[in-house]
PDB file of N, CA and C in Angstrom:
ATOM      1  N   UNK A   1      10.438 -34.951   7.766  1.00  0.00           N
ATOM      2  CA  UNK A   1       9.771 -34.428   6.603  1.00  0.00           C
ATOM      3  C   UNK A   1      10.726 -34.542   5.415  1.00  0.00           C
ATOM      4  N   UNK A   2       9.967 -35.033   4.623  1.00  0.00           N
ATOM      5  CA  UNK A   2      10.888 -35.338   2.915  1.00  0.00           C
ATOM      6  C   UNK A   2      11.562 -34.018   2.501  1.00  0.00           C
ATOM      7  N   UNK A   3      12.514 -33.993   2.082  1.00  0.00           N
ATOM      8  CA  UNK A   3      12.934 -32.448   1.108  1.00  0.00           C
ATOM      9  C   UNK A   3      11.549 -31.691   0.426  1.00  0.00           C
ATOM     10  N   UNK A   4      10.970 -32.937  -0.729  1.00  0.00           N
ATOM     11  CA  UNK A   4      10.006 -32.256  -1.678  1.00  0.00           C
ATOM     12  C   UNK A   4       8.973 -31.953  -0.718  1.00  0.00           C
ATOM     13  N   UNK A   5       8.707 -31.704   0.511  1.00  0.00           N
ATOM     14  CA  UNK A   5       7.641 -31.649   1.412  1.00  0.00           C
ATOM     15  C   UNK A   5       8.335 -30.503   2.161  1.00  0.00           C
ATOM     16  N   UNK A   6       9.151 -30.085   2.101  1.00  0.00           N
ATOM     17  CA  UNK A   6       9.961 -28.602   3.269  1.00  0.00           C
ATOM     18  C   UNK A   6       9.146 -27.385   2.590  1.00  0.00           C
ATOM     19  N   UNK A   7       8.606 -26.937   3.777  1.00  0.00           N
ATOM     20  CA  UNK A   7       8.177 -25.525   3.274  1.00  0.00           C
ATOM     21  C   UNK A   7       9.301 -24.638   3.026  1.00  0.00           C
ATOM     22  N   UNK A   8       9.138 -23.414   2.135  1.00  0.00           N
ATOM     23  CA  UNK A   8      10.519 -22.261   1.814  1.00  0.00           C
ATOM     24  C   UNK A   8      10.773 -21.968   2.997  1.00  0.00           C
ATOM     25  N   UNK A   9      12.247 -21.261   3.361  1.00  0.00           N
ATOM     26  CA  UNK A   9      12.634 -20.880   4.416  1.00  0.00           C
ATOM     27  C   UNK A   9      12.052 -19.549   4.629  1.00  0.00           C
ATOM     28  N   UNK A  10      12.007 -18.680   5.647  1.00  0.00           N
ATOM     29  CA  UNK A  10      11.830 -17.533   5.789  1.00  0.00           C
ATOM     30  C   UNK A  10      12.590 -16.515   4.247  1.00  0.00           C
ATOM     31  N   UNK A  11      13.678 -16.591   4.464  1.00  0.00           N
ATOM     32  CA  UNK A  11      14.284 -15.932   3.405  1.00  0.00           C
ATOM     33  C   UNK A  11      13.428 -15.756   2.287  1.00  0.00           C
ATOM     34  N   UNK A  12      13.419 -17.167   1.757  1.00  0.00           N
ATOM     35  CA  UNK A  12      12.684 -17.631   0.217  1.00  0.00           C
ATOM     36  C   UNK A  12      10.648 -16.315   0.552  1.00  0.00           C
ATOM     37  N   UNK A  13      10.807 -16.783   1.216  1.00  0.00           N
ATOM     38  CA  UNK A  13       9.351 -16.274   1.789  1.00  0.00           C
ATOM     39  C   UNK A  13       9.360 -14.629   1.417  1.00  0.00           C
ATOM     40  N   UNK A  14      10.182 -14.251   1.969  1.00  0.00           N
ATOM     41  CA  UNK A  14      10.113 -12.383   2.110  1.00  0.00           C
ATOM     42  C   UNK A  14      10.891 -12.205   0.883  1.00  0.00           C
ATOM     43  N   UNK A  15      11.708 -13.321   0.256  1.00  0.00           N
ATOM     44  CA  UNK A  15      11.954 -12.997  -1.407  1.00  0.00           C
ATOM     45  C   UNK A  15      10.589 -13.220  -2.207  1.00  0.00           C
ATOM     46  N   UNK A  16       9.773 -13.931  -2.138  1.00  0.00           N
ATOM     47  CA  UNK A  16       8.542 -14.215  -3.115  1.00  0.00           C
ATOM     48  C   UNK A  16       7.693 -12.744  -2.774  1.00  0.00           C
ATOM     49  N   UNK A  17       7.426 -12.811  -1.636  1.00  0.00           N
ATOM     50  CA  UNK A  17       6.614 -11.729  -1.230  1.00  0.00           C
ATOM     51  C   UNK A  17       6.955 -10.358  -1.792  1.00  0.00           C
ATOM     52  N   UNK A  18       8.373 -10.180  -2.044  1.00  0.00           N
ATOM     53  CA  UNK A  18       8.877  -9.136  -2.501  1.00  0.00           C
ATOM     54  C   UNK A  18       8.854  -8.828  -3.759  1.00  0.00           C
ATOM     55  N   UNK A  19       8.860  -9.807  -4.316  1.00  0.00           N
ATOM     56  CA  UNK A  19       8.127  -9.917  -6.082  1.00  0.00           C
ATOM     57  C   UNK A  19       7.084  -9.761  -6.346  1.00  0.00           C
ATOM     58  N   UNK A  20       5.967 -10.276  -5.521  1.00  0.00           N
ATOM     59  CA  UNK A  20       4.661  -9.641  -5.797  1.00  0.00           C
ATOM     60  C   UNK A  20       4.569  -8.638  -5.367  1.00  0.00           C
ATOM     61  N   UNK A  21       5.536  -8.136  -4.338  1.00  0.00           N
ATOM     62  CA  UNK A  21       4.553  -6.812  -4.148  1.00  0.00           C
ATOM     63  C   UNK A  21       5.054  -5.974  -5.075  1.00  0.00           C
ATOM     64  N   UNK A  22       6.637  -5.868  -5.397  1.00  0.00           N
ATOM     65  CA  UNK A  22       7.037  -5.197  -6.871  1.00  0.00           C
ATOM     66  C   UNK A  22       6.099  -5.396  -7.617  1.00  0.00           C
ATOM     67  N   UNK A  23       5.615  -6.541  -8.216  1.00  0.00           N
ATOM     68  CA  UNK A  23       4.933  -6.643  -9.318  1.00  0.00           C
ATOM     69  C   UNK A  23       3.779  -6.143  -9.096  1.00  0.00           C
ATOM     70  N   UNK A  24       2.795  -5.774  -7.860  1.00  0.00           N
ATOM     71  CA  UNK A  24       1.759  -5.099  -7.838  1.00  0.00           C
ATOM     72  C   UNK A  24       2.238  -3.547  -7.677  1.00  0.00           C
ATOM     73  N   UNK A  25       2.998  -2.905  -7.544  1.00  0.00           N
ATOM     74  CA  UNK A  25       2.759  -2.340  -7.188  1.00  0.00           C
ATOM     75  C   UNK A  25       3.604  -1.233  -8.892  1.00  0.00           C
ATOM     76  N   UNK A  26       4.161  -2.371  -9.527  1.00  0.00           N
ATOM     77  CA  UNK A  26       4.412  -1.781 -10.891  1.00  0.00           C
ATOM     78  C   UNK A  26       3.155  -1.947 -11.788  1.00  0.00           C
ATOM     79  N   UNK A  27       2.371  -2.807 -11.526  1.00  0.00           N
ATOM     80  CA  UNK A  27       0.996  -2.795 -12.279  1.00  0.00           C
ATOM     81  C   UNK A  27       0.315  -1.651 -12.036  1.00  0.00           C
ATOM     82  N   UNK A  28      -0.162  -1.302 -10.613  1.00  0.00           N
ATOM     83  CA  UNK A  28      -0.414  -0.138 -10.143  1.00  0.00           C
ATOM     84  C   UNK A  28      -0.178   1.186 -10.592  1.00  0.00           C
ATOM     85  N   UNK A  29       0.897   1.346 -10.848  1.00  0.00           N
ATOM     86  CA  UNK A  29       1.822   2.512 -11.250  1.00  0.00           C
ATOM     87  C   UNK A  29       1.293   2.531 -12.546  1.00  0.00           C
ATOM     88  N   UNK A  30       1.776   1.333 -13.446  1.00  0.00           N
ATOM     89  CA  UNK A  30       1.206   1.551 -15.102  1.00  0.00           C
ATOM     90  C   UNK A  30      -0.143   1.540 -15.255  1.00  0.00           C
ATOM     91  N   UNK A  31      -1.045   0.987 -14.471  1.00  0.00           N
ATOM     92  CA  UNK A  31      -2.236   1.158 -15.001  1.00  0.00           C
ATOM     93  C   UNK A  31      -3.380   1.329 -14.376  1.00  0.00           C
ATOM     94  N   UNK A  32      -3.303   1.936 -12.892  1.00  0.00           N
ATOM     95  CA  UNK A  32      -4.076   2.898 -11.839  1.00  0.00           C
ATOM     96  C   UNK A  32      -3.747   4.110 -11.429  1.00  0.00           C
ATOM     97  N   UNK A  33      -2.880   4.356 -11.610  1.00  0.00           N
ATOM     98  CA  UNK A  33      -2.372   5.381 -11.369  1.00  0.00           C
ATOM     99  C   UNK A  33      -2.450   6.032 -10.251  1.00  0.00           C
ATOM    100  N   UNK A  34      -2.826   6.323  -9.834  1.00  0.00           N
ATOM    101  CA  UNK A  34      -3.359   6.676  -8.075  1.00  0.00           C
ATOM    102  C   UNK A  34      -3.878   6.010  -6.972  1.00  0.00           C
ATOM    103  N   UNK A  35      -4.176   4.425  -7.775  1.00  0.00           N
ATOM    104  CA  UNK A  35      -4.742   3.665  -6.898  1.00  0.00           C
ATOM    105  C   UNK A  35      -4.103   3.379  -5.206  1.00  0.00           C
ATOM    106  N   UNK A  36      -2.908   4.076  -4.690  1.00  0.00           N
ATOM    107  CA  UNK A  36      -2.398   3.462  -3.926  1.00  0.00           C
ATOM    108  C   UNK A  36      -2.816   4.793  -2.712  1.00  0.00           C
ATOM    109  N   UNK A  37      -2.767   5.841  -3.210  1.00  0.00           N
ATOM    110  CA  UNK A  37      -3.109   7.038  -2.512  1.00  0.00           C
ATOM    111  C   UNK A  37      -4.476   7.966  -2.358  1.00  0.00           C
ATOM    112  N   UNK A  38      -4.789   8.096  -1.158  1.00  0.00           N
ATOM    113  CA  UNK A  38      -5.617   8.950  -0.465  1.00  0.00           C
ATOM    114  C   UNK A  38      -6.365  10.143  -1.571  1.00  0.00           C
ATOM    115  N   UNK A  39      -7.493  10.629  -1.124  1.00  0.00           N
ATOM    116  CA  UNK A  39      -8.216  11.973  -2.242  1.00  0.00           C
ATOM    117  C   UNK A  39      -7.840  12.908  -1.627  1.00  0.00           C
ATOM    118  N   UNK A  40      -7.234  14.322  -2.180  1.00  0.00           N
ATOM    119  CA  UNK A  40      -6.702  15.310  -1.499  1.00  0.00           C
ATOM    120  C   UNK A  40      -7.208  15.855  -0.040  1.00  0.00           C
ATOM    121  N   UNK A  41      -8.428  15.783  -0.267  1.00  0.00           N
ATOM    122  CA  UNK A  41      -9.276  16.080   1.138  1.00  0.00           C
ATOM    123  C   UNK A  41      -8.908  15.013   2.327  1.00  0.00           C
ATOM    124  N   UNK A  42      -8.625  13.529   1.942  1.00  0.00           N
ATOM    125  CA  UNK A  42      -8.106  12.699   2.708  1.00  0.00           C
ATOM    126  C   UNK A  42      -6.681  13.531   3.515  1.00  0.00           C
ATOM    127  N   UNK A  43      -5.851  13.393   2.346  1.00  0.00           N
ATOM    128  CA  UNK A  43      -4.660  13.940   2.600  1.00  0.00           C
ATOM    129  C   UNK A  43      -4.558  14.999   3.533  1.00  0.00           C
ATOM    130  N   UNK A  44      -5.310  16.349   2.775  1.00  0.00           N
ATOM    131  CA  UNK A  44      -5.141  17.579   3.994  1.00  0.00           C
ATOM    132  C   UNK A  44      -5.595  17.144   5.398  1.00  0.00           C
ATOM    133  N   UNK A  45      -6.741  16.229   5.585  1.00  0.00           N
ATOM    134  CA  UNK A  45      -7.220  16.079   6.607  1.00  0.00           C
ATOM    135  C   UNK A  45      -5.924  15.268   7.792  1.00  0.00           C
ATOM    136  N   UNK A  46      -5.745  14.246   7.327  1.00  0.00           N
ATOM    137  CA  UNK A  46      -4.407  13.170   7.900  1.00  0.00           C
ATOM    138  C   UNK A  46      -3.236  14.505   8.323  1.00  0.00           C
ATOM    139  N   UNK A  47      -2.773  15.117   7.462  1.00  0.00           N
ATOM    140  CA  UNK A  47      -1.897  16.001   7.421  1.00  0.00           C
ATOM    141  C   UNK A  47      -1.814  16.574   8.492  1.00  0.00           C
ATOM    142  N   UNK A  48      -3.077  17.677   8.646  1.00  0.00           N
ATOM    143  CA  UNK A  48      -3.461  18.912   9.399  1.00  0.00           C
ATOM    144  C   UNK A  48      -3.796  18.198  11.315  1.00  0.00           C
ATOM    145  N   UNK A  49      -4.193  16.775  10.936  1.00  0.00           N
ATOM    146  CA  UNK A  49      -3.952  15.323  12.461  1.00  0.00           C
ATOM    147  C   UNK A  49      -2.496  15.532  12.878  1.00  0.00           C
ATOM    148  N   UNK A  50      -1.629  15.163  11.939  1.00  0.00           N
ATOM    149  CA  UNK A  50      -0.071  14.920  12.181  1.00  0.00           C
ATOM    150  C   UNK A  50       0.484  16.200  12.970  1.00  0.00           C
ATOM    151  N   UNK A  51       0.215  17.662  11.976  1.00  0.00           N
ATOM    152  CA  UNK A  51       0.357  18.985  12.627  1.00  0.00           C
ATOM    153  C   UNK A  51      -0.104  18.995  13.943  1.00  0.00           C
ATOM    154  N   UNK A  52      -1.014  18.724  14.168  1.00  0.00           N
ATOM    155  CA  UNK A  52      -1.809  19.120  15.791  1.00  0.00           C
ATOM    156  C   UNK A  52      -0.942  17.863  16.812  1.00  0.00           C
ATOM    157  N   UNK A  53      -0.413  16.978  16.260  1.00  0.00           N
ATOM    158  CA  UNK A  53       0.279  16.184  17.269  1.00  0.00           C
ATOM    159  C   UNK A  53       1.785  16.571  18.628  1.00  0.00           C
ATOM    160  N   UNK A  54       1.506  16.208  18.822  1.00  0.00           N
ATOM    161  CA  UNK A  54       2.942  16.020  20.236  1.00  0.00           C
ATOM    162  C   UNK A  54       3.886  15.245  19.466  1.00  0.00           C
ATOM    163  N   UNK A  55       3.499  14.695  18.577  1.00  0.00           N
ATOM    164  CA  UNK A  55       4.680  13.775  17.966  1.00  0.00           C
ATOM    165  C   UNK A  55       5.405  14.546  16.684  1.00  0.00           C
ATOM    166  N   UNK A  56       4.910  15.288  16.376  1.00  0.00           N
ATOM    167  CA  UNK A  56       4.862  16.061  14.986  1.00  0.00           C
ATOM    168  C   UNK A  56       6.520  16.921  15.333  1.00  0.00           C
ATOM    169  N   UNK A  57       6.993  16.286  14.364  1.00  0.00           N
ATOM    170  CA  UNK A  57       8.773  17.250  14.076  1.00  0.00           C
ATOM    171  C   UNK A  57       8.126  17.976  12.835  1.00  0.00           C
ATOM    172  N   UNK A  58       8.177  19.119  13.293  1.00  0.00           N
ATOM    173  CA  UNK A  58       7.968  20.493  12.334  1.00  0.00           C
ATOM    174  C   UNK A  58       9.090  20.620  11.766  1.00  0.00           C
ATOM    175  N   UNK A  59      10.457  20.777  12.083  1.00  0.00           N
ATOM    176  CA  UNK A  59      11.550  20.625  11.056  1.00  0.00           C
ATOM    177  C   UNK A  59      11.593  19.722   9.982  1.00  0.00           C
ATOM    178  N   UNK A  60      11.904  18.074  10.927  1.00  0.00           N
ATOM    179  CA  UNK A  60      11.578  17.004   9.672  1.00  0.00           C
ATOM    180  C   UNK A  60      10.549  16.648   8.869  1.00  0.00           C
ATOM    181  N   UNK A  61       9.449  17.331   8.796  1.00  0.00           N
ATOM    182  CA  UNK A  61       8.282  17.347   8.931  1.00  0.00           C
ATOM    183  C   UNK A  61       8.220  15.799   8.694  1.00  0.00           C
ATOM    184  N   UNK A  62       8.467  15.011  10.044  1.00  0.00           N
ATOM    185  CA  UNK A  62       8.359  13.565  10.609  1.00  0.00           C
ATOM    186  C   UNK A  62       7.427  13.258  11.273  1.00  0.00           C
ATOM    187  N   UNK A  63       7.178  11.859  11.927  1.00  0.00           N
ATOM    188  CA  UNK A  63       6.759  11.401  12.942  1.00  0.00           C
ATOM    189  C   UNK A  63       7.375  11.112  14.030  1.00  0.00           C
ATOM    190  N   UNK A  64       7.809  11.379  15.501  1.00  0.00           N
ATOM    191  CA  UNK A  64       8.507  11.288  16.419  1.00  0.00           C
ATOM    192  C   UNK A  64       8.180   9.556  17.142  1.00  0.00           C
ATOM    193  N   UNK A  65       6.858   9.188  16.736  1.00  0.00           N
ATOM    194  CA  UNK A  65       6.933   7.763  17.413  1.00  0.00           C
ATOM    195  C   UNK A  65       7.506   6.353  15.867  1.00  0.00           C
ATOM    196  N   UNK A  66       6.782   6.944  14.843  1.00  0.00           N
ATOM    197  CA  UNK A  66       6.983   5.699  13.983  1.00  0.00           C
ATOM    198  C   UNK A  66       8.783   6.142  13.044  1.00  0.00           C
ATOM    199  N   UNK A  67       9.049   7.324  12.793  1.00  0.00           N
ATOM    200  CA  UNK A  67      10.120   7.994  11.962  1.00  0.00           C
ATOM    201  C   UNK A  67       9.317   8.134  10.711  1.00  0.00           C
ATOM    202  N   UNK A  68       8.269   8.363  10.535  1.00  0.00           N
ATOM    203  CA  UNK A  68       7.812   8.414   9.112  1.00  0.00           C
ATOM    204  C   UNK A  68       7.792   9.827   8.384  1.00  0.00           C
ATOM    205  N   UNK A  69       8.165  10.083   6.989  1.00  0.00           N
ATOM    206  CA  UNK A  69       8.410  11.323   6.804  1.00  0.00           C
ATOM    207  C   UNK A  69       6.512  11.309   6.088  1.00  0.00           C
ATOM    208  N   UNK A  70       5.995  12.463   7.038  1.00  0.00           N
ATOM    209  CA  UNK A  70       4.609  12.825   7.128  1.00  0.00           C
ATOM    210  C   UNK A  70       3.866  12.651   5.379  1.00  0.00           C
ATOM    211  N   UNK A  71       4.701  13.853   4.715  1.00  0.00           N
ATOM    212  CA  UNK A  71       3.978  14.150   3.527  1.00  0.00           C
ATOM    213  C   UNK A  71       3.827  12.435   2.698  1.00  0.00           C
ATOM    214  N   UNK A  72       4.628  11.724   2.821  1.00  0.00           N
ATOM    215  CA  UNK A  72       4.397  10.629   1.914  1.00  0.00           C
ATOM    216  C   UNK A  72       3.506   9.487   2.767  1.00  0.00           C
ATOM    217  N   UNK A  73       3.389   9.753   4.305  1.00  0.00           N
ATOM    218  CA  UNK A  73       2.419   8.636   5.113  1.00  0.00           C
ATOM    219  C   UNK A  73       1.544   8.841   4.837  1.00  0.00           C
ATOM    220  N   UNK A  74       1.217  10.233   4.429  1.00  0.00           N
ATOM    221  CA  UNK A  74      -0.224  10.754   4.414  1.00  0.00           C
ATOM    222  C   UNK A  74      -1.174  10.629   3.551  1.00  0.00           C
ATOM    223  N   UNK A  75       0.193  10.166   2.355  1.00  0.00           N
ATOM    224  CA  UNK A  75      -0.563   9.584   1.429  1.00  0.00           C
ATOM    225  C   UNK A  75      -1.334   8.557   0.861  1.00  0.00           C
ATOM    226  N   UNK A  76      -0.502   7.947   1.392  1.00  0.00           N
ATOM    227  CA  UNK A  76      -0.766   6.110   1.213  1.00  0.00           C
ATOM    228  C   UNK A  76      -2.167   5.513   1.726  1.00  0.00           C
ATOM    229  N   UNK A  77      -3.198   5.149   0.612  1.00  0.00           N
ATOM    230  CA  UNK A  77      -3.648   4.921   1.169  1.00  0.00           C
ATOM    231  C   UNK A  77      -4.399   3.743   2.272  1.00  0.00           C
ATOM    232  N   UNK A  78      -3.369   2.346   2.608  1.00  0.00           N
ATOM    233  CA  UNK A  78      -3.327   1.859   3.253  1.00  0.00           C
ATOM    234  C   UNK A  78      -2.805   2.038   4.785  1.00  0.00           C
ATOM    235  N   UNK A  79      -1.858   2.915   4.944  1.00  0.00           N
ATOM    236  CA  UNK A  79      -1.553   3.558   5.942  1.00  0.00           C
ATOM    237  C   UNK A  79      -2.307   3.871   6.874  1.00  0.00           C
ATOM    238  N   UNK A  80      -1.566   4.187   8.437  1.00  0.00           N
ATOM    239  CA  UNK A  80      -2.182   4.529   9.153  1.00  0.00           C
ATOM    240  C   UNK A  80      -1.287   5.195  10.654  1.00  0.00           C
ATOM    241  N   UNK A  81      -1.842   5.977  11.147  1.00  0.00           N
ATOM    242  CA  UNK A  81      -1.346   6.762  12.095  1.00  0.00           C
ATOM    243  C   UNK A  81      -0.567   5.811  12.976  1.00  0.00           C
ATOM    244  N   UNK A  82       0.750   5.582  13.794  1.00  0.00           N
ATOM    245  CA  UNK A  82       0.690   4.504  15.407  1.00  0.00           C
ATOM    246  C   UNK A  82       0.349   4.790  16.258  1.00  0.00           C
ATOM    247  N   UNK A  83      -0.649   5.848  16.346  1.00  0.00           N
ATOM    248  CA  UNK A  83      -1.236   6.579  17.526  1.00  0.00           C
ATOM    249  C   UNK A  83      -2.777   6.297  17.071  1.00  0.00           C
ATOM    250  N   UNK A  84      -3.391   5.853  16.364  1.00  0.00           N
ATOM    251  CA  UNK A  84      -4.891   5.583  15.929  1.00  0.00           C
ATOM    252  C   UNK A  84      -5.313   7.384  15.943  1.00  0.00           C
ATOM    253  N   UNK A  85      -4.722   8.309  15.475  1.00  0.00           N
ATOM    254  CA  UNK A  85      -5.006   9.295  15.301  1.00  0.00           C
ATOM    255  C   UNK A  85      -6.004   9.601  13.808  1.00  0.00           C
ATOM    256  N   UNK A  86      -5.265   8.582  12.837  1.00  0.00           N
ATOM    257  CA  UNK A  86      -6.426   8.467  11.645  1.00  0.00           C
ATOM    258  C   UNK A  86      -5.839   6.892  11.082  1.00  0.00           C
ATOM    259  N   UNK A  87      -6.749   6.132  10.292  1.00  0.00           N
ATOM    260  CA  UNK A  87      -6.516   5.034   9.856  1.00  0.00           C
ATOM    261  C   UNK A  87      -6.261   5.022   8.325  1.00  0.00           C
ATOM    262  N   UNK A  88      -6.173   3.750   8.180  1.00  0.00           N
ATOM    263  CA  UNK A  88      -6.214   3.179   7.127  1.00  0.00           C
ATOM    264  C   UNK A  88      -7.538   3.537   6.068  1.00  0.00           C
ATOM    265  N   UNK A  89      -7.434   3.548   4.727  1.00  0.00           N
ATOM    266  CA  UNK A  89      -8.673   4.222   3.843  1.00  0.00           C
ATOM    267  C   UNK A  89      -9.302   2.985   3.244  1.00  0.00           C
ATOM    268  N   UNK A  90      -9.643   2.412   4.255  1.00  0.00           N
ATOM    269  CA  UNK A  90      -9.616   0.382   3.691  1.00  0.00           C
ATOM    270  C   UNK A  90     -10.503   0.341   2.859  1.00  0.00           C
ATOM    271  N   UNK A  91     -11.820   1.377   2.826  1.00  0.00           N
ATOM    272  CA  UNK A  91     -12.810   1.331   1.941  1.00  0.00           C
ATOM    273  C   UNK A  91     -12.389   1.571   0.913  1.00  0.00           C
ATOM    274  N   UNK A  92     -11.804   2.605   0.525  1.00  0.00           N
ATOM    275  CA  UNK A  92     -11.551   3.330  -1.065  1.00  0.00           C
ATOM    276  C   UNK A  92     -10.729   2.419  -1.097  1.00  0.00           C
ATOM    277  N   UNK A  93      -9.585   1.576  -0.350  1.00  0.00           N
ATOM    278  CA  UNK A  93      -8.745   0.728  -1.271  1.00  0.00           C
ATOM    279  C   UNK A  93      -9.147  -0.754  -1.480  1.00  0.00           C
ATOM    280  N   UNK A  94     -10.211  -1.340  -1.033  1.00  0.00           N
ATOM    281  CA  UNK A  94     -11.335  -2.426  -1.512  1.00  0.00           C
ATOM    282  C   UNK A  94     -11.484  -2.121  -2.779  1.00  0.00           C
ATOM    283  N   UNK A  95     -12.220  -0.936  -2.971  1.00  0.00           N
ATOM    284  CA  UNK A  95     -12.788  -0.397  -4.179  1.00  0.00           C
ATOM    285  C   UNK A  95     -11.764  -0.819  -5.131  1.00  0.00           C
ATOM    286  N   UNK A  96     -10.954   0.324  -4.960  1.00  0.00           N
ATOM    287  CA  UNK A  96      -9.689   0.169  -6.102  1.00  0.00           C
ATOM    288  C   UNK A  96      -9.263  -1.246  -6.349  1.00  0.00           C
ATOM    289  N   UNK A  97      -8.697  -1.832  -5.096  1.00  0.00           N
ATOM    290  CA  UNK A  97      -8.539  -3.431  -5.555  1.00  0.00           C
ATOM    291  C   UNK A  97      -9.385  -4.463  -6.281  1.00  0.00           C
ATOM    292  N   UNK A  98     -10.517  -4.467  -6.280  1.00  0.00           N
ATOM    293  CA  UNK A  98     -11.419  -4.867  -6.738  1.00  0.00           C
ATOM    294  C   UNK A  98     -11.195  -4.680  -8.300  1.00  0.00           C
ATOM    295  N   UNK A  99     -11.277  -3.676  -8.843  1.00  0.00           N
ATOM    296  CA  UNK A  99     -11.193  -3.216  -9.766  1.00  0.00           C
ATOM    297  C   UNK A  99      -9.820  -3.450 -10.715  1.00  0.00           C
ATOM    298  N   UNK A 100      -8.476  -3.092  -9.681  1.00  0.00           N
ATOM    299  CA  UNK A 100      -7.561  -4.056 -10.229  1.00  0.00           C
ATOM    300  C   UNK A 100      -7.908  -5.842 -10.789  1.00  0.00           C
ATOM    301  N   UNK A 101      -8.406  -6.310  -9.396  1.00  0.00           N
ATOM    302  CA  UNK A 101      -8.439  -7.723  -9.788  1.00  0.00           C
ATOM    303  C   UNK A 101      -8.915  -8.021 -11.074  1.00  0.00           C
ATOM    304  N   UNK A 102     -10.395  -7.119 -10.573  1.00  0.00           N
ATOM    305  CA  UNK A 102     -11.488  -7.652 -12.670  1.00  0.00           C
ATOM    306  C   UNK A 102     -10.915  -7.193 -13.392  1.00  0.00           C
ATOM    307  N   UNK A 103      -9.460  -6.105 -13.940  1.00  0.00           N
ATOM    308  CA  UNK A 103      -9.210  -6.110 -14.909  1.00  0.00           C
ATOM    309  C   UNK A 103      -7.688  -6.940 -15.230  1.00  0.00           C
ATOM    310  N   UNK A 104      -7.297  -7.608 -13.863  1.00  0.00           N
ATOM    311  CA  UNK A 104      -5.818  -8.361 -14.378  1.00  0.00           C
ATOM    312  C   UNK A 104      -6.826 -10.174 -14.882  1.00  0.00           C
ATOM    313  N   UNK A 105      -8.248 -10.353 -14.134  1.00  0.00           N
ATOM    314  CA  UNK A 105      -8.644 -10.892 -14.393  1.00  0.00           C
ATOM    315  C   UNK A 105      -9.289 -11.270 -16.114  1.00  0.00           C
ATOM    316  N   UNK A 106      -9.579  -9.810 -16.328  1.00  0.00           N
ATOM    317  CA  UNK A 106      -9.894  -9.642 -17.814  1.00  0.00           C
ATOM    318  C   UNK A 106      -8.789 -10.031 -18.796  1.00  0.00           C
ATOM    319  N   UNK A 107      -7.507  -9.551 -18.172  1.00  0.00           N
ATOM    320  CA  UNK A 107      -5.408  -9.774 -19.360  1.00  0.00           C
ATOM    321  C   UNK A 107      -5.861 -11.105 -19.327  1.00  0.00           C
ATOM    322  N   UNK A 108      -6.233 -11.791 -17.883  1.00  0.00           N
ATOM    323  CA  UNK A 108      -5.233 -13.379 -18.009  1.00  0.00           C
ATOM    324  C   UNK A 108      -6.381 -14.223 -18.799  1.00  0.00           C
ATOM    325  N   UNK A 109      -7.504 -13.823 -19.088  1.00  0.00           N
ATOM    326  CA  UNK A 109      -8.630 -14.022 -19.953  1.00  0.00           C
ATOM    327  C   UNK A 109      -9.066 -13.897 -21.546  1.00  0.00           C
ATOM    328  N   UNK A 110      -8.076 -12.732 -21.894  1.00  0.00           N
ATOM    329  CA  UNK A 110      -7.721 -12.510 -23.019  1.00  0.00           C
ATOM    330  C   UNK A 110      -6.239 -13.277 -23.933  1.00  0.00           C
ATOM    331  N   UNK A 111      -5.661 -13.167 -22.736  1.00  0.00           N
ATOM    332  CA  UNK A 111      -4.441 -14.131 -23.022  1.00  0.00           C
ATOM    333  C   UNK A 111      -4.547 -15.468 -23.352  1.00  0.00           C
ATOM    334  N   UNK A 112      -5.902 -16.619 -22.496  1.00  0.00           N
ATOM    335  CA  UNK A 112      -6.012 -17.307 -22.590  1.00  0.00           C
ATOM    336  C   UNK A 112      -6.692 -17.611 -24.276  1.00  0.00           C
ATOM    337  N   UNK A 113      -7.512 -16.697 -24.671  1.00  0.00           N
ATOM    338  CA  UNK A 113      -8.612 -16.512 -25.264  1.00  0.00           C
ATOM    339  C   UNK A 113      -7.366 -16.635 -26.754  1.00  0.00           C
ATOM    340  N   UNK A 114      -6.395 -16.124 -26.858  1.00  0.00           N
ATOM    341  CA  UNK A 114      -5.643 -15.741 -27.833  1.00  0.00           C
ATOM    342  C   UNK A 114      -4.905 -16.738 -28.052  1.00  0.00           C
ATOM    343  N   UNK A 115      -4.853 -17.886 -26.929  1.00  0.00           N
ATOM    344  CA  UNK A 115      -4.040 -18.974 -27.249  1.00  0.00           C
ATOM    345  C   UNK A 115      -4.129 -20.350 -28.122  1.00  0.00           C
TER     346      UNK A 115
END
């Protein structure tokens, strides 16, 4: 295989990847604001799962199988239990993504529009 034909190495790979996800996830921050996390009722619910577990460190208030510190897993809302105790909030974060897209879709549209 030619040089100009080599796919990136692994490295290069989990460096690109790591830029977008910075970069989504600083878009996020500036201009969803919550888009990444659970509705409080989500939250207490996941939470009050973790409490009732065998896995549940009440000191660290951890996870004993994954090490996850609870209050911030609970939030996220892509996350999900390693025990299938509760999942991922894939619906509400469709939604939200969606909504990201049509409006980074709308910048790179306006940008164009201005050029």
């Amino acid at each position: 295989m030619s040089e100009e034909n080599q796919r990136p190495s692994i490295g290069t790979k989990a460096i690109n990847l790591a830029k977008f996800t910075w970069q989504l996830m600083n878009y996020i921050r500036e201009n969803e604001g919550e888009s990444l996390v659970v509705t409080d009722e989500v939250y207490k619910e996941r939470v009050s799962i973790c409490k009732g577990c065998e896995k549940y460190d009440e000191i660290e208030n951890e996870c004993l199988e994954c090490g996850c510190y609870i209050p911030a897993k609970a939030k996220v809302v892509l996350d999900s239990c390693p025990l299938n105790k509760w999942t991922a909030d894939e619906e509400t974060w469709n939604e939200r993504f969606a909504g990201i897209k049509e409006r980074l879709q709308e910048k790179v549209d306006k940008e164009k529009e201005s050029q």
